[in-house]
PDB file of N, CA and C in Angstrom:
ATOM      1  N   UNK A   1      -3.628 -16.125  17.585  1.00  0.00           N
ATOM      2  CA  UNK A   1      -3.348 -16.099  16.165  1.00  0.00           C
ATOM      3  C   UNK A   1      -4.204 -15.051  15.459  1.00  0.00           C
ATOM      4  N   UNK A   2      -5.639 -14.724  15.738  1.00  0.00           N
ATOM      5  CA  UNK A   2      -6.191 -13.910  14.971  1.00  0.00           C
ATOM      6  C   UNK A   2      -6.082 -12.602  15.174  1.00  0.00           C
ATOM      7  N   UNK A   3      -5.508 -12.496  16.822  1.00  0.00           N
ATOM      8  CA  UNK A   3      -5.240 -10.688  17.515  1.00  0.00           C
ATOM      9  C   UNK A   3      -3.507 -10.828  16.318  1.00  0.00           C
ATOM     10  N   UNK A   4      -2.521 -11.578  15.961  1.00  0.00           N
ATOM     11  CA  UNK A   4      -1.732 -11.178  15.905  1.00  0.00           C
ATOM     12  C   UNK A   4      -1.783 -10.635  14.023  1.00  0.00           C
ATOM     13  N   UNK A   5      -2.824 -11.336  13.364  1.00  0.00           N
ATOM     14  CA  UNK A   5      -3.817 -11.081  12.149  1.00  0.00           C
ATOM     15  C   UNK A   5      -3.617 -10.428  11.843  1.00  0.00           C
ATOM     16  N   UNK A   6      -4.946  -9.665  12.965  1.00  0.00           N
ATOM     17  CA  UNK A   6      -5.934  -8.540  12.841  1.00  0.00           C
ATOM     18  C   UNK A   6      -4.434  -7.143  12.687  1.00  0.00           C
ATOM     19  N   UNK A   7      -3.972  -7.492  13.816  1.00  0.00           N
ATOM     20  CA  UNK A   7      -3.066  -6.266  14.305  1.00  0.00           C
ATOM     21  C   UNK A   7      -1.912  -6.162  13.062  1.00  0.00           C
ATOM     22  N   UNK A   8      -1.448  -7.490  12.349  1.00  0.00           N
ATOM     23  CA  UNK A   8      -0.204  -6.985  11.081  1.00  0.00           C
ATOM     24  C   UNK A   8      -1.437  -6.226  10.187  1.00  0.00           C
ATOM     25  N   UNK A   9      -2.455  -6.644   9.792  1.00  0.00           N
ATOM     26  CA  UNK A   9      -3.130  -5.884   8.735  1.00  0.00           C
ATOM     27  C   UNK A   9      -3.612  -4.683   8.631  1.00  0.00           C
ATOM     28  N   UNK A  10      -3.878  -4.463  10.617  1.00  0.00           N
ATOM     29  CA  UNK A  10      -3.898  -3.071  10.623  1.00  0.00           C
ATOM     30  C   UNK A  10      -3.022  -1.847  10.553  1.00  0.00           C
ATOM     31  N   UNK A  11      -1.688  -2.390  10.739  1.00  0.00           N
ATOM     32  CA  UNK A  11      -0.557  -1.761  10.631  1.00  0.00           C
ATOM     33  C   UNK A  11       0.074  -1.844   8.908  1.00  0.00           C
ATOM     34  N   UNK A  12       0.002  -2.415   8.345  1.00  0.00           N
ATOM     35  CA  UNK A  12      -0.132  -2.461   6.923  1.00  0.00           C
ATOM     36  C   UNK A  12      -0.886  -1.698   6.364  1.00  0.00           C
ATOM     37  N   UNK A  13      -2.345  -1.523   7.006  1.00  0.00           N
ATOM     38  CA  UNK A  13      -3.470  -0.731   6.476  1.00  0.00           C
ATOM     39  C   UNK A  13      -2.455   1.348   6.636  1.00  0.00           C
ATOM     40  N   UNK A  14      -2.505   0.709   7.660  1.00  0.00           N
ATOM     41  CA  UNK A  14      -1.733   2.193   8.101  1.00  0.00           C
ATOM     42  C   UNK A  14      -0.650   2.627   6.898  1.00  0.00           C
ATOM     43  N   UNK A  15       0.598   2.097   7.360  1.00  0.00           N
ATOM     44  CA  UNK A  15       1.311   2.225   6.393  1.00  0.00           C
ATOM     45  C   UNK A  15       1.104   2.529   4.490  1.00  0.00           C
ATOM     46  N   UNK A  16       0.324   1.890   4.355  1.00  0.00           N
ATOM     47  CA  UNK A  16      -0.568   2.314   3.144  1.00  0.00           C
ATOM     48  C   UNK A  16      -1.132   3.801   3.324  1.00  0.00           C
ATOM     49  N   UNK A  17      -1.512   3.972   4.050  1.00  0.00           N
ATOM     50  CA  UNK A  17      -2.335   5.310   4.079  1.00  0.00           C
ATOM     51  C   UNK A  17      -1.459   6.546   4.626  1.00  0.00           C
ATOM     52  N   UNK A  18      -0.150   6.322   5.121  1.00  0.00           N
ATOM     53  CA  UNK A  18       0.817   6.926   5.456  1.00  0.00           C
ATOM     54  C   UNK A  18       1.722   6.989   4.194  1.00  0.00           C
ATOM     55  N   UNK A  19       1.553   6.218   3.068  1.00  0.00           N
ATOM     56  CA  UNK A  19       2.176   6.595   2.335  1.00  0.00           C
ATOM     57  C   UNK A  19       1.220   7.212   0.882  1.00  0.00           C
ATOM     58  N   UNK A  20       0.214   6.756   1.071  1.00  0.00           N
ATOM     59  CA  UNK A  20      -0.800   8.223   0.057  1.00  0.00           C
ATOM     60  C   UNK A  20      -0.893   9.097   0.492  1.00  0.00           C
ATOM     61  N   UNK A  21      -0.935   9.439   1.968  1.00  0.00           N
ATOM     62  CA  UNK A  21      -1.397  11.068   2.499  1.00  0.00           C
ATOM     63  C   UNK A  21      -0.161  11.354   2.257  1.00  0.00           C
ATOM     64  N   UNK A  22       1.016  11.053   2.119  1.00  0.00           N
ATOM     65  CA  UNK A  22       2.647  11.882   2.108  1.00  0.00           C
ATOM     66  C   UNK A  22       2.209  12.241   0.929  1.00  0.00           C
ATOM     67  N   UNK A  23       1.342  12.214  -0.437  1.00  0.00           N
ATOM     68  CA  UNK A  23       1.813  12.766  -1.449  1.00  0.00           C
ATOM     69  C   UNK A  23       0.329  13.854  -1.856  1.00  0.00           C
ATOM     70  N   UNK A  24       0.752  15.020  -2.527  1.00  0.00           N
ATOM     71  CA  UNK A  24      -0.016  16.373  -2.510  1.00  0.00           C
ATOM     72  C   UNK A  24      -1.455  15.367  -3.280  1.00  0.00           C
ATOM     73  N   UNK A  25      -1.349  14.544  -4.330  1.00  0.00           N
ATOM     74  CA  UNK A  25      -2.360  14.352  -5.040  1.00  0.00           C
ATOM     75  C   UNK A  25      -3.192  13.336  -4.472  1.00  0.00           C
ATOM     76  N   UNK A  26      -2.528  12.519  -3.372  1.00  0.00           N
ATOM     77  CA  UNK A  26      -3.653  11.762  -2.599  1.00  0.00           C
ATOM     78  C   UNK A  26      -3.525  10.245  -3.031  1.00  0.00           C
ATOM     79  N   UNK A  27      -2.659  10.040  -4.178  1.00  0.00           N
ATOM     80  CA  UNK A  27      -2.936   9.233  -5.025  1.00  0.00           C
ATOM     81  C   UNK A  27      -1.415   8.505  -5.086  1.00  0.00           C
ATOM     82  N   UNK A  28      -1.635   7.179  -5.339  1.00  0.00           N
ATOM     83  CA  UNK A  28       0.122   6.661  -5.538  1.00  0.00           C
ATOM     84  C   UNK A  28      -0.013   5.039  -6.135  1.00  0.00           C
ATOM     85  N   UNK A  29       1.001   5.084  -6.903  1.00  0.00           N
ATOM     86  CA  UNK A  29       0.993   4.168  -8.083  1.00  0.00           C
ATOM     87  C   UNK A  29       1.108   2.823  -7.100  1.00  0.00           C
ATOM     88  N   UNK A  30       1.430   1.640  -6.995  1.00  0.00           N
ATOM     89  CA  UNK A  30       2.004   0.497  -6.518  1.00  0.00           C
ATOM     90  C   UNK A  30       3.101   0.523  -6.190  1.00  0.00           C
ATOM     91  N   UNK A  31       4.252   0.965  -7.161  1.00  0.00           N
ATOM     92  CA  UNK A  31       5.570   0.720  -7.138  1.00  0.00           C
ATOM     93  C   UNK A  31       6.279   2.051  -6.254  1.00  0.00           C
ATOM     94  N   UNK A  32       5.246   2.583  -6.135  1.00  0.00           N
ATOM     95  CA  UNK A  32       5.650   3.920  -5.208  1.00  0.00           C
ATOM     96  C   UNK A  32       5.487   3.929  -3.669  1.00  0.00           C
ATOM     97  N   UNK A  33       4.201   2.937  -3.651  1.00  0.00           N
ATOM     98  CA  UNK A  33       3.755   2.799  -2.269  1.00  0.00           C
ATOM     99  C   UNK A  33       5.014   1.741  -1.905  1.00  0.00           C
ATOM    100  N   UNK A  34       5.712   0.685  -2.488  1.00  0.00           N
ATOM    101  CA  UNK A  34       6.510  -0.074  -1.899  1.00  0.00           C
ATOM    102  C   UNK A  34       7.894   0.864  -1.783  1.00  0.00           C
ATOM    103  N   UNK A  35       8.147   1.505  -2.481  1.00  0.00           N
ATOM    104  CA  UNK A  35       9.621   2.467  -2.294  1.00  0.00           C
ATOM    105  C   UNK A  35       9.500   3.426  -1.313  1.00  0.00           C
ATOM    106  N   UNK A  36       8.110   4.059  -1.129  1.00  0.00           N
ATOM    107  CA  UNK A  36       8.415   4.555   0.391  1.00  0.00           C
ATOM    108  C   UNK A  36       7.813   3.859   1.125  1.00  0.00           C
ATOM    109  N   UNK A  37       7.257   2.852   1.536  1.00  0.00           N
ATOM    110  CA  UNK A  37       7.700   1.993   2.536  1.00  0.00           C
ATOM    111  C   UNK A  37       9.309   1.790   2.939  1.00  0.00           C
ATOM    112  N   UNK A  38       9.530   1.148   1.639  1.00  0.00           N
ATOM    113  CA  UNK A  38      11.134   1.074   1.407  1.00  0.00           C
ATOM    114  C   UNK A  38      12.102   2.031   2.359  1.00  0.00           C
ATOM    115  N   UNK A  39      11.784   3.383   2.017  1.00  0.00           N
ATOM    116  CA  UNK A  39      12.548   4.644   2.028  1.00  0.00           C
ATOM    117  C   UNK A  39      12.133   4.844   3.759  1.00  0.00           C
ATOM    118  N   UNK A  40      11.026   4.618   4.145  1.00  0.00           N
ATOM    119  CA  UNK A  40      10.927   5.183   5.647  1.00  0.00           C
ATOM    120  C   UNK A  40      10.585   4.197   6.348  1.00  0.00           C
ATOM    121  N   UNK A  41      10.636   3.077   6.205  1.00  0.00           N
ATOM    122  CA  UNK A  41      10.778   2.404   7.158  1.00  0.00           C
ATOM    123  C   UNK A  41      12.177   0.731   6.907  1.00  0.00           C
ATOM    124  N   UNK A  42      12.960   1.206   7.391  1.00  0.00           N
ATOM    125  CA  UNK A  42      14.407   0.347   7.223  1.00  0.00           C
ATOM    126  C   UNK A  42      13.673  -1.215   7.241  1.00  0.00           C
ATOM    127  N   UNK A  43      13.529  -1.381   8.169  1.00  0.00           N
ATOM    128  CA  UNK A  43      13.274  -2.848   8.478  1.00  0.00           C
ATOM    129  C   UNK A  43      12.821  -3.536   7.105  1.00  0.00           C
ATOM    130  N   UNK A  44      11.902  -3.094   6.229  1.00  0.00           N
ATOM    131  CA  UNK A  44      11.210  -3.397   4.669  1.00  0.00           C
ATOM    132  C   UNK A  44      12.172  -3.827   3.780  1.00  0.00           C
ATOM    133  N   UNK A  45      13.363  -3.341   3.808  1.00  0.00           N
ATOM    134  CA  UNK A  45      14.785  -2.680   3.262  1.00  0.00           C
ATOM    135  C   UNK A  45      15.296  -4.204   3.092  1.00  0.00           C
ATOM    136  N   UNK A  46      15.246  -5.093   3.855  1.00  0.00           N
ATOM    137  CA  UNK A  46      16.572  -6.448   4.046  1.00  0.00           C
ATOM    138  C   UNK A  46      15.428  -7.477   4.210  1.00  0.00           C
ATOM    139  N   UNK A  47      13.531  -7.307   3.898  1.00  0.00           N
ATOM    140  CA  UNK A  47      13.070  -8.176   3.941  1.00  0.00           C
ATOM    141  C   UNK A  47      12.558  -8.825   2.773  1.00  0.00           C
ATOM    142  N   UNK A  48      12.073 -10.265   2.644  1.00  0.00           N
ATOM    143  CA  UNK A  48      11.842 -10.834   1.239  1.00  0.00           C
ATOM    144  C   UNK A  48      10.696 -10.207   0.614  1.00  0.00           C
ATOM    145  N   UNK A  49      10.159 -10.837  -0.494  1.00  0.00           N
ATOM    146  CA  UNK A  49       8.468 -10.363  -0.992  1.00  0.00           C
ATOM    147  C   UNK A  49       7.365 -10.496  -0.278  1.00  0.00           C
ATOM    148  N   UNK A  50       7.455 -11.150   0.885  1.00  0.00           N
ATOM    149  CA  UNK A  50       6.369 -10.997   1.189  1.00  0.00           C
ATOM    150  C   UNK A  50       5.280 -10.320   1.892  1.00  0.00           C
ATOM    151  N   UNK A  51       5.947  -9.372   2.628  1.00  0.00           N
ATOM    152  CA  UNK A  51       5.649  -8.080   2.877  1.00  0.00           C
ATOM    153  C   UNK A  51       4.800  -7.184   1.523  1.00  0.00           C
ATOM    154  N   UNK A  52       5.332  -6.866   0.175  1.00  0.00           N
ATOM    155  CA  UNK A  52       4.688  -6.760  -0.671  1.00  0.00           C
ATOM    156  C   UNK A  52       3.440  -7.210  -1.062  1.00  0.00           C
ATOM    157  N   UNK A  53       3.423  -8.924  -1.204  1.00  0.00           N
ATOM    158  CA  UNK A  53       2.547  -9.744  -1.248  1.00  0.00           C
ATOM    159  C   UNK A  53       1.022  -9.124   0.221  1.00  0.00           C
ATOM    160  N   UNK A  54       1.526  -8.431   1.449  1.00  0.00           N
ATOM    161  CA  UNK A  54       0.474  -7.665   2.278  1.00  0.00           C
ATOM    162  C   UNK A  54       0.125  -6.801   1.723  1.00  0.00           C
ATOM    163  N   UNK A  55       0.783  -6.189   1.385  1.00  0.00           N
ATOM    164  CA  UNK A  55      -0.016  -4.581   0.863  1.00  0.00           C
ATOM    165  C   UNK A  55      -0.733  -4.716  -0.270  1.00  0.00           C
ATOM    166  N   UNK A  56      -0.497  -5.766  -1.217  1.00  0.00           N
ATOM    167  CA  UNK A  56      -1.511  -5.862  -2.462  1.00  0.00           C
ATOM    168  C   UNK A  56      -2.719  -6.266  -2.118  1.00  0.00           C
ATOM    169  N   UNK A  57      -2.608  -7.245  -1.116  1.00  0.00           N
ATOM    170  CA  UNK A  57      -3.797  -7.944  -0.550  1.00  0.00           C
ATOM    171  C   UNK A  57      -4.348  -7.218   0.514  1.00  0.00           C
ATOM    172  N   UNK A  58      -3.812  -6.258   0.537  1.00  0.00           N
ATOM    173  CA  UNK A  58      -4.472  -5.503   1.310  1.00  0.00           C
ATOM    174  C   UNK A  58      -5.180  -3.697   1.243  1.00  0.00           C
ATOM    175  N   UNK A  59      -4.789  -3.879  -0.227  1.00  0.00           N
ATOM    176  CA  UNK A  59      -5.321  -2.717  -1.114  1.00  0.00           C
ATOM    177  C   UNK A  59      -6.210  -3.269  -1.553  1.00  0.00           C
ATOM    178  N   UNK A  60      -6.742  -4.467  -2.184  1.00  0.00           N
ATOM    179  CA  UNK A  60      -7.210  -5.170  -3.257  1.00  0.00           C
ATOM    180  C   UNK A  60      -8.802  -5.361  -2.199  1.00  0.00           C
ATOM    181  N   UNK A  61      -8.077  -5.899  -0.652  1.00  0.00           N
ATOM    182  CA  UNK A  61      -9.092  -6.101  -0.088  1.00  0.00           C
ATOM    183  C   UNK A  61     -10.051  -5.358   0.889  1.00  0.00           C
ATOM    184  N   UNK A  62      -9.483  -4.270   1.102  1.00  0.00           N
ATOM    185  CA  UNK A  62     -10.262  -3.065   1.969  1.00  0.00           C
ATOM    186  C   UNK A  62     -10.821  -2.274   1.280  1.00  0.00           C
ATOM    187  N   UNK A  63     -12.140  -1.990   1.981  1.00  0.00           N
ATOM    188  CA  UNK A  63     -12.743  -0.745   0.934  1.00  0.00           C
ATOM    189  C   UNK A  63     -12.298   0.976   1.334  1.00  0.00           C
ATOM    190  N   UNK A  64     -11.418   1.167   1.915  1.00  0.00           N
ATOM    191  CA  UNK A  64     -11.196   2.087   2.231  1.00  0.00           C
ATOM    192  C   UNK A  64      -9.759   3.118   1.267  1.00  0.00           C
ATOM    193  N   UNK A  65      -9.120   2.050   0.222  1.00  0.00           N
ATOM    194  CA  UNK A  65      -8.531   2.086  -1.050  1.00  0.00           C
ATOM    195  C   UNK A  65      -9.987   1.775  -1.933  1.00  0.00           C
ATOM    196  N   UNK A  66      -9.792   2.673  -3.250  1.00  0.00           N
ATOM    197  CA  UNK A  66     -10.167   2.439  -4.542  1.00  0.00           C
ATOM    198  C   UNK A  66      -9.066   2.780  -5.468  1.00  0.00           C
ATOM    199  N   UNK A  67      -9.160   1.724  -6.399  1.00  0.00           N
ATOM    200  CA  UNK A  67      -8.673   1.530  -7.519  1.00  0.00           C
ATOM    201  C   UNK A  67      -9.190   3.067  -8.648  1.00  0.00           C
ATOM    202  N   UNK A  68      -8.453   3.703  -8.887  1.00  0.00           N
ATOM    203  CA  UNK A  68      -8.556   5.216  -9.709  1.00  0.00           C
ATOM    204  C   UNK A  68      -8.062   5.267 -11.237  1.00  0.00           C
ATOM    205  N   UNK A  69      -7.348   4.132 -11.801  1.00  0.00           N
ATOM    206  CA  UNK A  69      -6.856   4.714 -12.880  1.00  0.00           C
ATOM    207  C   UNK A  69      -5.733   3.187 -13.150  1.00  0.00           C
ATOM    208  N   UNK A  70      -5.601   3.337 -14.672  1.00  0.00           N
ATOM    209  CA  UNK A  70      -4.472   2.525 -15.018  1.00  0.00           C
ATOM    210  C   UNK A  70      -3.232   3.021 -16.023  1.00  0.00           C
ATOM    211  N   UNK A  71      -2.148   2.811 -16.022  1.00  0.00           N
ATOM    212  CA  UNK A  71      -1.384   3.203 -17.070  1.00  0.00           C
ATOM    213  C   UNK A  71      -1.159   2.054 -18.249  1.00  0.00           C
ATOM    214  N   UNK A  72      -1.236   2.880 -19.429  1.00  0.00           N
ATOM    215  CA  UNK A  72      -1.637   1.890 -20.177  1.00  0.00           C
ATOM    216  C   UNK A  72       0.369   1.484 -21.096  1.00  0.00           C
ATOM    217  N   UNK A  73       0.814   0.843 -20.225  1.00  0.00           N
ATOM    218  CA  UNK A  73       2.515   0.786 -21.043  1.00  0.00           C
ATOM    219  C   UNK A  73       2.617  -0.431 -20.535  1.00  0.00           C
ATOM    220  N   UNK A  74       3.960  -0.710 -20.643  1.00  0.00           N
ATOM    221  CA  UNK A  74       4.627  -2.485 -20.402  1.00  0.00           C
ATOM    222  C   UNK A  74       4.257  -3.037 -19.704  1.00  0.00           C
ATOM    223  N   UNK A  75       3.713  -1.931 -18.182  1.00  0.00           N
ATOM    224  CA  UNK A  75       3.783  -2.590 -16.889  1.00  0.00           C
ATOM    225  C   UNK A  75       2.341  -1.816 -16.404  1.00  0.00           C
ATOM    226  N   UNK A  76       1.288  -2.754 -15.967  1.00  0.00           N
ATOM    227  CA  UNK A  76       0.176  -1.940 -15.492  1.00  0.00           C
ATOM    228  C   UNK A  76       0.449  -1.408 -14.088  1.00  0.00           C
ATOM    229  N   UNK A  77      -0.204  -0.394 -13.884  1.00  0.00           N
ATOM    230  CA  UNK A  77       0.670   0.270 -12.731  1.00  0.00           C
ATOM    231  C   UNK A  77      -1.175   0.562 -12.109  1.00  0.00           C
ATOM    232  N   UNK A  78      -1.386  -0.011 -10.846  1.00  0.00           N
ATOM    233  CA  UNK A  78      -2.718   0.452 -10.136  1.00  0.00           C
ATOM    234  C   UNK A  78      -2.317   1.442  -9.258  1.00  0.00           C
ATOM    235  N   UNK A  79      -3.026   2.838  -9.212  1.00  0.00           N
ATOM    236  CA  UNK A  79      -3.183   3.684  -8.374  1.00  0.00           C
ATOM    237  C   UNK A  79      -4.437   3.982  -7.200  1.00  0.00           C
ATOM    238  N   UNK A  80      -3.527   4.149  -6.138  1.00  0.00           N
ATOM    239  CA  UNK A  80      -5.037   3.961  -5.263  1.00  0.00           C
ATOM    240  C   UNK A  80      -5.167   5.392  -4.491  1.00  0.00           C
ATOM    241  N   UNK A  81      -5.884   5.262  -3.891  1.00  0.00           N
ATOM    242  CA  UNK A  81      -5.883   6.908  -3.273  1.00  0.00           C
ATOM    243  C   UNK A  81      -7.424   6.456  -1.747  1.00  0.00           C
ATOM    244  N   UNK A  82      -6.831   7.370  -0.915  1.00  0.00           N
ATOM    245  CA  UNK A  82      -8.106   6.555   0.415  1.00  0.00           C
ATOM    246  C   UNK A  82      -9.426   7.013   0.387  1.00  0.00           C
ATOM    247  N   UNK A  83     -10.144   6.793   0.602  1.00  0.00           N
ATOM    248  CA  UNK A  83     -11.686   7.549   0.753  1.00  0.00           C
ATOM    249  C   UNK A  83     -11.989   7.215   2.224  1.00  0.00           C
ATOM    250  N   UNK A  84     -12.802   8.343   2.556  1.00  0.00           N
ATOM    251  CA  UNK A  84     -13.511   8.808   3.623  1.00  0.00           C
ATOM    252  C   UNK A  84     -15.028   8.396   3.607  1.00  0.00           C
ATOM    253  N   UNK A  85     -15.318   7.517   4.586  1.00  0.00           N
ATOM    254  CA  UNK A  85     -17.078   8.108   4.562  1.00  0.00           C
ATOM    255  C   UNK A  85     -17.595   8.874   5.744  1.00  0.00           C
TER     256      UNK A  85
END
């Protein structure tokens, strides 16, 4: 149970970071990181929320995302972008 954990979160982790390095500024809103998930990987496409429900919790909880910025309109929009040490 905990190898099968460890291993969705690391592949989530990935995917996250496969979808900030796709963009020139490094940086990507929430609703962007789920549409290309969406967009390049099918399987995401026909599944419920809870897949979503990983990637928040899994931005929120790694230090390897920081939180950069907010938009200030209807809908708060968190942008994250990866850091290196």
């Amino acid at each position: 149970m905990i190898i099968t954990f460890t291993l969705v979160s690391f592949l989530t982790l990935g995917l996250i970071a496969k979808a900030i390095l796709s963009t020139k500024e490094r940086r990507m809103v929430l609703s962007d990181i789920y549409h290309w998930i969406q967009v390049n990987y099918a399987y995401f496409r026909t599944r419920g929320p809870g897949w979503r429900n990983s990637i928040r919790h899994n931005l929120s909880l790694n230090d390897c995302f920081i939180k950069v910025g907010e938009c200030h309109s209807e809908y708060i929009s968190m942008a994250f972008e990866i850091i290196y040490n």
